[in-house]
N, C-alpha and C. Protein backbone atom coordinates (compact mmCIF):
# COMPACT_ATOMS: atom_id res chain seq x y z
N UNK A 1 13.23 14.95 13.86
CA UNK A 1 12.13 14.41 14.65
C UNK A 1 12.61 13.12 15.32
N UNK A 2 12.17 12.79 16.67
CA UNK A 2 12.90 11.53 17.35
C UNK A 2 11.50 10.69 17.01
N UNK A 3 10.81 10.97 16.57
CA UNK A 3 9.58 9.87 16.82
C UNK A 3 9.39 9.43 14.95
N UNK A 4 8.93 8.65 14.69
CA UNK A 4 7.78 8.11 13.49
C UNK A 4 6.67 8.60 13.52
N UNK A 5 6.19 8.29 14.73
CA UNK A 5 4.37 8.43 14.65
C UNK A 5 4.27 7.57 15.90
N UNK A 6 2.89 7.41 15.84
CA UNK A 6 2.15 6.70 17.18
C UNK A 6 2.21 5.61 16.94
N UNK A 7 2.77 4.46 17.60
CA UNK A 7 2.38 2.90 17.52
C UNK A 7 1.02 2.46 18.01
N UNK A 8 1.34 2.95 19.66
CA UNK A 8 -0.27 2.46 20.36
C UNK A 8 -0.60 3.44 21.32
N UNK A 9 -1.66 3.14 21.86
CA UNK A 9 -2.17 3.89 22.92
C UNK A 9 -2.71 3.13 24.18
N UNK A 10 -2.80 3.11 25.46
CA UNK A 10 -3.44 1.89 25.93
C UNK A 10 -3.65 2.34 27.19
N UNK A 11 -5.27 1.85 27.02
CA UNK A 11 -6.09 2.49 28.29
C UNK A 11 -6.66 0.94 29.51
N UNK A 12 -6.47 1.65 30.78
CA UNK A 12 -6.62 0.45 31.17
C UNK A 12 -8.42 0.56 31.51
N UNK A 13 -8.91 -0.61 32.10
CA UNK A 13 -10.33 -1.18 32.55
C UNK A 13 -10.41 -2.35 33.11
N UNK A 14 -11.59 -2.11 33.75
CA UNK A 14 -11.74 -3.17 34.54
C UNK A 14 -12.12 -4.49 34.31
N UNK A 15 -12.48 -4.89 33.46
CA UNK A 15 -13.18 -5.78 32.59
C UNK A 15 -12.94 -6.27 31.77
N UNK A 16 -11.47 -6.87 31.18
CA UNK A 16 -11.27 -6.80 29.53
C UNK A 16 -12.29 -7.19 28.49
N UNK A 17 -13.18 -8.54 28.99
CA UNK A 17 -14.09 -8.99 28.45
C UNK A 17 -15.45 -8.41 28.00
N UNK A 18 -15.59 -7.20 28.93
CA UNK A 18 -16.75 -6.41 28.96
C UNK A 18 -15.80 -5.28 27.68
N UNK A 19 -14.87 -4.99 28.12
CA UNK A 19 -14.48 -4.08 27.20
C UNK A 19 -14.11 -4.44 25.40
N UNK A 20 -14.11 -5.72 25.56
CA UNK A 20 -14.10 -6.57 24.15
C UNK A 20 -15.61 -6.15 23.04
N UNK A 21 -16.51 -6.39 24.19
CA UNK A 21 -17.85 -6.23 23.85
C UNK A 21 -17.88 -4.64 22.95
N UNK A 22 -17.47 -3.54 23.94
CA UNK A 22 -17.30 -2.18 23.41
C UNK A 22 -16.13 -2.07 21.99
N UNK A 23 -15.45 -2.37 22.31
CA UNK A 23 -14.20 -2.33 20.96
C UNK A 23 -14.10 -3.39 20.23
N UNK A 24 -14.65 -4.13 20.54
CA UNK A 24 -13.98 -5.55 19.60
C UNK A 24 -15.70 -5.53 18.72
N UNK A 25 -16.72 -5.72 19.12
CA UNK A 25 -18.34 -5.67 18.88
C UNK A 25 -18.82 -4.39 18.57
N UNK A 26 -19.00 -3.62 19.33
CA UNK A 26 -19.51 -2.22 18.79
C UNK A 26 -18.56 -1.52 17.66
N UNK A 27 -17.29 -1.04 18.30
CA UNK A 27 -16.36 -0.39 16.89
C UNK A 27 -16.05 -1.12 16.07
N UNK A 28 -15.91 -2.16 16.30
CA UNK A 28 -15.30 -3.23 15.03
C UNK A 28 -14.07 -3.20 14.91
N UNK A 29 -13.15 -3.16 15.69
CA UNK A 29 -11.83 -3.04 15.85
C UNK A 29 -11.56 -4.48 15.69
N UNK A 30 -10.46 -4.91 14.74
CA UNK A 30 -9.89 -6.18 14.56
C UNK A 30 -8.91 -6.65 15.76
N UNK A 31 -9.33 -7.37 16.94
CA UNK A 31 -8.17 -7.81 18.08
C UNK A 31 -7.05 -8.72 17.38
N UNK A 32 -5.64 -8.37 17.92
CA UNK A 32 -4.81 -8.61 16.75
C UNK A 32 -3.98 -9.34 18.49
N UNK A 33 -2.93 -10.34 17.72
CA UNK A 33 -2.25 -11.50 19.06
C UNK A 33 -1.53 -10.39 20.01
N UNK A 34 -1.61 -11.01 21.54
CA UNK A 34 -0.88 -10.23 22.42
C UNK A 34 -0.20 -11.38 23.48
N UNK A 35 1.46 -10.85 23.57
CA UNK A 35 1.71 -11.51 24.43
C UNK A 35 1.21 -11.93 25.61
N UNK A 36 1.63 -13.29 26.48
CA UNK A 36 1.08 -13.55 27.66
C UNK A 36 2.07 -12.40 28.96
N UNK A 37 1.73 -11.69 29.30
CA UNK A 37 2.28 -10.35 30.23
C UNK A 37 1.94 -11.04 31.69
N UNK A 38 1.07 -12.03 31.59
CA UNK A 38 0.78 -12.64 33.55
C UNK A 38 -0.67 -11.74 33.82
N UNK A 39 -0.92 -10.63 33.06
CA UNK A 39 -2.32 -10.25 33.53
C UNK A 39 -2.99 -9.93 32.29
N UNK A 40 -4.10 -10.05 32.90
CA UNK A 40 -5.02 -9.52 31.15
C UNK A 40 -5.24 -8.84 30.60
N UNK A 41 -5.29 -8.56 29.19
CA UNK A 41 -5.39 -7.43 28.51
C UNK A 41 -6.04 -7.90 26.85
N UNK A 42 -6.13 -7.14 26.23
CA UNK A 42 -6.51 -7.50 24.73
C UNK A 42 -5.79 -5.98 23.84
N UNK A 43 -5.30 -6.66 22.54
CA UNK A 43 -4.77 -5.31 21.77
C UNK A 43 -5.73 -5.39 20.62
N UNK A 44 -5.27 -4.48 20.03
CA UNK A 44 -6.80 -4.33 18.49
C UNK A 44 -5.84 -3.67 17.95
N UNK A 45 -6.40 -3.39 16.50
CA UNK A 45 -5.74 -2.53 15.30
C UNK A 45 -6.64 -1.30 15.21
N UNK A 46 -6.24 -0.55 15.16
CA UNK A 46 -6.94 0.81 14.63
C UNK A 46 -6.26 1.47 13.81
N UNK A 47 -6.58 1.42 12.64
CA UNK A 47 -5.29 1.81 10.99
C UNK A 47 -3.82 1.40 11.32
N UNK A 48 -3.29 2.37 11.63
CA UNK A 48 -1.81 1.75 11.72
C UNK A 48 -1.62 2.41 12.63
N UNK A 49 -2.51 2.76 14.16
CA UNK A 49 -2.08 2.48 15.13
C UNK A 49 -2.85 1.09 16.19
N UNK A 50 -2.41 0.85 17.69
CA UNK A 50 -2.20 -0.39 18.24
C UNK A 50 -3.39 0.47 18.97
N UNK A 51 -4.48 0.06 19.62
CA UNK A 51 -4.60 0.20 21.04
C UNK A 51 -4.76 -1.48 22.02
N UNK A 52 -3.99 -0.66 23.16
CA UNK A 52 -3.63 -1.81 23.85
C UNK A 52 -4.28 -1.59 25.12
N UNK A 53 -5.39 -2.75 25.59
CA UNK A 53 -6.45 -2.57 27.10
C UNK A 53 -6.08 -3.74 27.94
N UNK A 54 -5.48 -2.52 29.13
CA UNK A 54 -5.01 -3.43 30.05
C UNK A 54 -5.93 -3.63 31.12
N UNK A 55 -6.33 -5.06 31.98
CA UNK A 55 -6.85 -4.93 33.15
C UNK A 55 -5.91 -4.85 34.02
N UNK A 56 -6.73 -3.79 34.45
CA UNK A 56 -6.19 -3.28 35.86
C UNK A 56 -6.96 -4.18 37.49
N UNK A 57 -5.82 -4.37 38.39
CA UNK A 57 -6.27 -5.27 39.29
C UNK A 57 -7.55 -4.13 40.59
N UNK A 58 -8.21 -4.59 41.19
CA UNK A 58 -9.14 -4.20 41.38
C UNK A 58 -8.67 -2.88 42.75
N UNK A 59 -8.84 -1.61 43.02
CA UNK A 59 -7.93 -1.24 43.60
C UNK A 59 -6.86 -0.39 43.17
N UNK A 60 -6.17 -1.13 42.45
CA UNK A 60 -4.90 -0.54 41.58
C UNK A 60 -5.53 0.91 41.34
N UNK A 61 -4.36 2.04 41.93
CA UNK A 61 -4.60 3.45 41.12
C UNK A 61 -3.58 3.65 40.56
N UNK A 62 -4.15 3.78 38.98
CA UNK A 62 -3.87 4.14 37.63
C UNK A 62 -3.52 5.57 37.40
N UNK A 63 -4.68 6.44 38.47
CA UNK A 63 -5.48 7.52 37.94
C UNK A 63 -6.62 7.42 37.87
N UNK A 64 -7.20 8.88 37.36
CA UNK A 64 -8.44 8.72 37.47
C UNK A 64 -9.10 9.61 36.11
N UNK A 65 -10.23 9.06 35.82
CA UNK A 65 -10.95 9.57 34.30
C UNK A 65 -11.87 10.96 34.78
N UNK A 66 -12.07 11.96 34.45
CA UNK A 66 -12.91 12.69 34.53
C UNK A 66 -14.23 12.13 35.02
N UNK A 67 -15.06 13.06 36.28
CA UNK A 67 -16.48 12.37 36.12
C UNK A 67 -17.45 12.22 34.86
N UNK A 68 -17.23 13.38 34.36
CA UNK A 68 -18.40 13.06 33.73
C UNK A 68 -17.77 13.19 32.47
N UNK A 69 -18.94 12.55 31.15
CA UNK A 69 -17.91 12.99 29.80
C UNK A 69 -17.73 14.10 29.49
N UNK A 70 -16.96 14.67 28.63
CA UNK A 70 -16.28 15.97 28.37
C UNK A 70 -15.22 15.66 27.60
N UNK A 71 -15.33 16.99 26.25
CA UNK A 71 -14.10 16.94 25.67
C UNK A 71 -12.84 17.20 25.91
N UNK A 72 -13.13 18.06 27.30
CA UNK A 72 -11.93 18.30 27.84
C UNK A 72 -11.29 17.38 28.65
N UNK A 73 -11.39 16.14 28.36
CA UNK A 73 -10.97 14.88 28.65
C UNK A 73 -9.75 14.49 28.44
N UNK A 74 -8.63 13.33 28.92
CA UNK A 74 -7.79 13.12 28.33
C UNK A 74 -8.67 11.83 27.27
N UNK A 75 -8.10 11.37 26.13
CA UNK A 75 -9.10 10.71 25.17
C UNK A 75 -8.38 10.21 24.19
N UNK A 76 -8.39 9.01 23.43
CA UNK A 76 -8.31 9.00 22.24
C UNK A 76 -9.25 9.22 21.32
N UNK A 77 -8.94 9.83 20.29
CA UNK A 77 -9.78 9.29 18.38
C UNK A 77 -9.65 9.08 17.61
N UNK A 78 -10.48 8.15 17.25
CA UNK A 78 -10.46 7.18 16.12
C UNK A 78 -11.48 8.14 15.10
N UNK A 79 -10.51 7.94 13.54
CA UNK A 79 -10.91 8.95 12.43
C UNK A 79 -12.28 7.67 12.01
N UNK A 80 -13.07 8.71 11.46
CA UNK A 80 -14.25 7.84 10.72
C UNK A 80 -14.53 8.38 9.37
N UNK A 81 -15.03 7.60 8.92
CA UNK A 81 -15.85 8.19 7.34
C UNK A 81 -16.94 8.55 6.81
N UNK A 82 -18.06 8.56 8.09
CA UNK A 82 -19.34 8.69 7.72
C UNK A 82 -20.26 9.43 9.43
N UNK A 83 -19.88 9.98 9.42
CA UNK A 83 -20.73 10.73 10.75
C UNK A 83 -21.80 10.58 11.14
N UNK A 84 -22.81 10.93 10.33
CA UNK A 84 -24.18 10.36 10.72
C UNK A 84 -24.74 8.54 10.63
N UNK A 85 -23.48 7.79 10.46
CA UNK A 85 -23.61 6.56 10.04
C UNK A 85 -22.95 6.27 11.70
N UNK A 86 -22.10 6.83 12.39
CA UNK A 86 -21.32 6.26 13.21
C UNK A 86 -22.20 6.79 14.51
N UNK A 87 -22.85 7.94 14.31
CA UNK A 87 -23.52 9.16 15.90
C UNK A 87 -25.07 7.57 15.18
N UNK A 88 -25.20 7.08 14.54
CA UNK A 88 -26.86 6.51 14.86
C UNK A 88 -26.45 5.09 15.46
N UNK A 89 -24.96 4.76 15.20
CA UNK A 89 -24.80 3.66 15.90
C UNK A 89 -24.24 3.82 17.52
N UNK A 90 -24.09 4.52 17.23
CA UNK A 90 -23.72 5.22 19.05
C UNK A 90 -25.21 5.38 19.93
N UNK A 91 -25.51 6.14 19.17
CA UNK A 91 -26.94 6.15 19.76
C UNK A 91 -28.17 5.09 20.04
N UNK A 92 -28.18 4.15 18.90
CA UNK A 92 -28.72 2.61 18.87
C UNK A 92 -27.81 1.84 20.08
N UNK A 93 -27.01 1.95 20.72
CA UNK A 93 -25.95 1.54 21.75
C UNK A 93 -26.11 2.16 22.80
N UNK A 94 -27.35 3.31 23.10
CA UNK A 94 -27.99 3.71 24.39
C UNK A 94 -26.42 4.73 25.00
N UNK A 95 -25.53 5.17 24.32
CA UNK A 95 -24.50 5.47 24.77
C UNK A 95 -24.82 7.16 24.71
N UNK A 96 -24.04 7.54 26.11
CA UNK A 96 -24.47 9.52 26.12
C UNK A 96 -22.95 9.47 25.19
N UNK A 97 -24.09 10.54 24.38
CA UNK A 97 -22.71 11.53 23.77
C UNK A 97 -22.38 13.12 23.47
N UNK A 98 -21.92 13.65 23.07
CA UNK A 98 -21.38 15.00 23.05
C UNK A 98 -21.40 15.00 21.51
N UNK A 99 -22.78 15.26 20.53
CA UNK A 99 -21.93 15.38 18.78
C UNK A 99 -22.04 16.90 18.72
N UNK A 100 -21.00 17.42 18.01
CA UNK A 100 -20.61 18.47 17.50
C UNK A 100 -21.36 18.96 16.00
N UNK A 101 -21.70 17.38 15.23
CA UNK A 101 -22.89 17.79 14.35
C UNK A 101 -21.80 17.78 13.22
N UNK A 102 -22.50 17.28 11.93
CA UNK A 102 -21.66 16.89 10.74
C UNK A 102 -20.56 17.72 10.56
N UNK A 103 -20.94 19.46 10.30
CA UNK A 103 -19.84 20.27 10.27
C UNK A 103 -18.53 20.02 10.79
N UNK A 104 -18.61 19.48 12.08
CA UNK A 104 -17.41 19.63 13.15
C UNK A 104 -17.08 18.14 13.04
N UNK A 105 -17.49 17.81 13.07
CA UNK A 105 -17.59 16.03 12.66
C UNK A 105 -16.92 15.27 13.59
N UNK A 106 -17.03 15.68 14.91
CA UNK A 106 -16.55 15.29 16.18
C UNK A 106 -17.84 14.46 17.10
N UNK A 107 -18.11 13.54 17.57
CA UNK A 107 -18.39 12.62 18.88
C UNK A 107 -17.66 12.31 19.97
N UNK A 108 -18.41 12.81 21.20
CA UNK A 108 -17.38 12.25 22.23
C UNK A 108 -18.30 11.19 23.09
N UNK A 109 -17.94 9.64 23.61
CA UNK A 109 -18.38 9.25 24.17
C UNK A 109 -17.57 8.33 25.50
N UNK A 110 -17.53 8.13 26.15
CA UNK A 110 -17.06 6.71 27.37
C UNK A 110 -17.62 5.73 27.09
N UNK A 111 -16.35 4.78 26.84
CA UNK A 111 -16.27 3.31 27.04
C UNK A 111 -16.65 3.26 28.57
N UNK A 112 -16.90 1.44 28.42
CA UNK A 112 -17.72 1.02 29.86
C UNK A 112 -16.84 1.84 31.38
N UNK A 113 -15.47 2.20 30.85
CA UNK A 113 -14.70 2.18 32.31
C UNK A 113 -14.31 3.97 32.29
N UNK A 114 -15.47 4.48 31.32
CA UNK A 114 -15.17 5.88 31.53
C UNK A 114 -14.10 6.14 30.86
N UNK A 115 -13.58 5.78 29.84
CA UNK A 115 -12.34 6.52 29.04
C UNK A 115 -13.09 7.12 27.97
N UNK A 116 -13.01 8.42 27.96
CA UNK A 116 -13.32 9.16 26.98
C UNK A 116 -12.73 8.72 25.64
N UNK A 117 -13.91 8.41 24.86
CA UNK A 117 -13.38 8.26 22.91
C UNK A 117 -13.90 9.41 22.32
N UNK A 118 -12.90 9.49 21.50
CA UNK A 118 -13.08 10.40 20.28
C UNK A 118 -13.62 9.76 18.72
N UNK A 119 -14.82 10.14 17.87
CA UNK A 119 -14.96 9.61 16.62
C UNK A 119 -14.62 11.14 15.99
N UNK A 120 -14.06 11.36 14.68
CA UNK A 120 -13.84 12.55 14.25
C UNK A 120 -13.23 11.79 12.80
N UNK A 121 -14.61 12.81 11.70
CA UNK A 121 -14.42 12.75 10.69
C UNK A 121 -13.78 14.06 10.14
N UNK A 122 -12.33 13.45 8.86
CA UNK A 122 -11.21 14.71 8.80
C UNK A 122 -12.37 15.29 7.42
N UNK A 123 -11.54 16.41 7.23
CA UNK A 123 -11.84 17.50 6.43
C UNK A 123 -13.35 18.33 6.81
N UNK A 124 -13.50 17.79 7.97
CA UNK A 124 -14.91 19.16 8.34
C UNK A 124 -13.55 20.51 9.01
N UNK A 125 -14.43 20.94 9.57
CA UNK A 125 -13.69 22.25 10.31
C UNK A 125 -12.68 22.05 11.20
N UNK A 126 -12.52 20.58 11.72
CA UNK A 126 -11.54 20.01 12.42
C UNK A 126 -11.01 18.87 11.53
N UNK A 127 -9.29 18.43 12.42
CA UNK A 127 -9.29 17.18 11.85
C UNK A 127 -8.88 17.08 10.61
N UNK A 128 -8.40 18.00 9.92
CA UNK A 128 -8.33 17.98 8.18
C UNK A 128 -7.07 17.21 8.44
C-alpha cells in the first residue's frame, strides 16, 4: 500500500468566518493552528483526520458543487455515535437534509457554501 490513510480533506468557501460558525459551532470540530499561507483559511480536527477550509478569492473557479443536495455528491463524512441525537441537531439548525433513518444511519446535508457533508453512524447497514 503507498498510502497510511487520510490526513486531511479540504474544501474551499467563501467565508471562512461564516464557515467557522458551521464547523467550528454547530459540529464542534476542535480548530487546531494553521500556517500563515497569505490567504485565509481555518483547519479543525476530525478524529485523526485534518479538514482544511480554504477561502477562495471571489471569482476564483475551483469548480463547482452540485445544485442541489444529493448523495450523489462529491462529500465528506464525519462518523457519529448517536443518530437521532445528531438528525435533531441538524434540524434545530433549520438545515435541509436527506436522513436515511437510524437503520442506514446516514445524513446528508450542505455547509453554508454548498459542500455536501456526510454524518454516518458505523455498524447500521452501512459504514460498518
Amino acid at each position: 500500500m503507498l498510502t497510511k490513510g487520510a490526513h486531511h480533506y479540504s474544501l474551499d468557501v467563501a467565508d471562512v468566518d461564516i464557515s467557522r460558525s458551521f464547523y467550528g459551532e454547530l459540529l464542534g470540530l476542535p480548530e487546531i493552528e494553521r500556517p500563515d499561507f497569505g490567504f485565509p483559511g481555518a483547519w479543525y480536527q476530525a478524529g485523526s483526520v485534518q479538514l482544511h477550509l480554504i477561502q477562495t478569492p471571489a471569482g476564483a473557479d475551483v469548480g463547482s458543487n452540485a445544485p442541489n443536495l444529493t448523495p450523489l455528491a462529491k462529500h465528506i463524512a464525519f462518523e457519529i455515535e448517536d443518530y437521532e441525537t445528531v438528525r435533531g441537531s441538524l434540524e434545530a439548525a433549520g438545515l435541509e437534509m436527506i436522513a436515511t433513518g437510524a437503520e442506514r444511519g446516514q445524513i446528508f446535508v450542505s455547509d453554508p457554501d454548498g459542500n455536501v457533508i456526510e454524518f454516518i453512524e458505523p455498524g447500521g447497514q452501512l459504514g460498518r
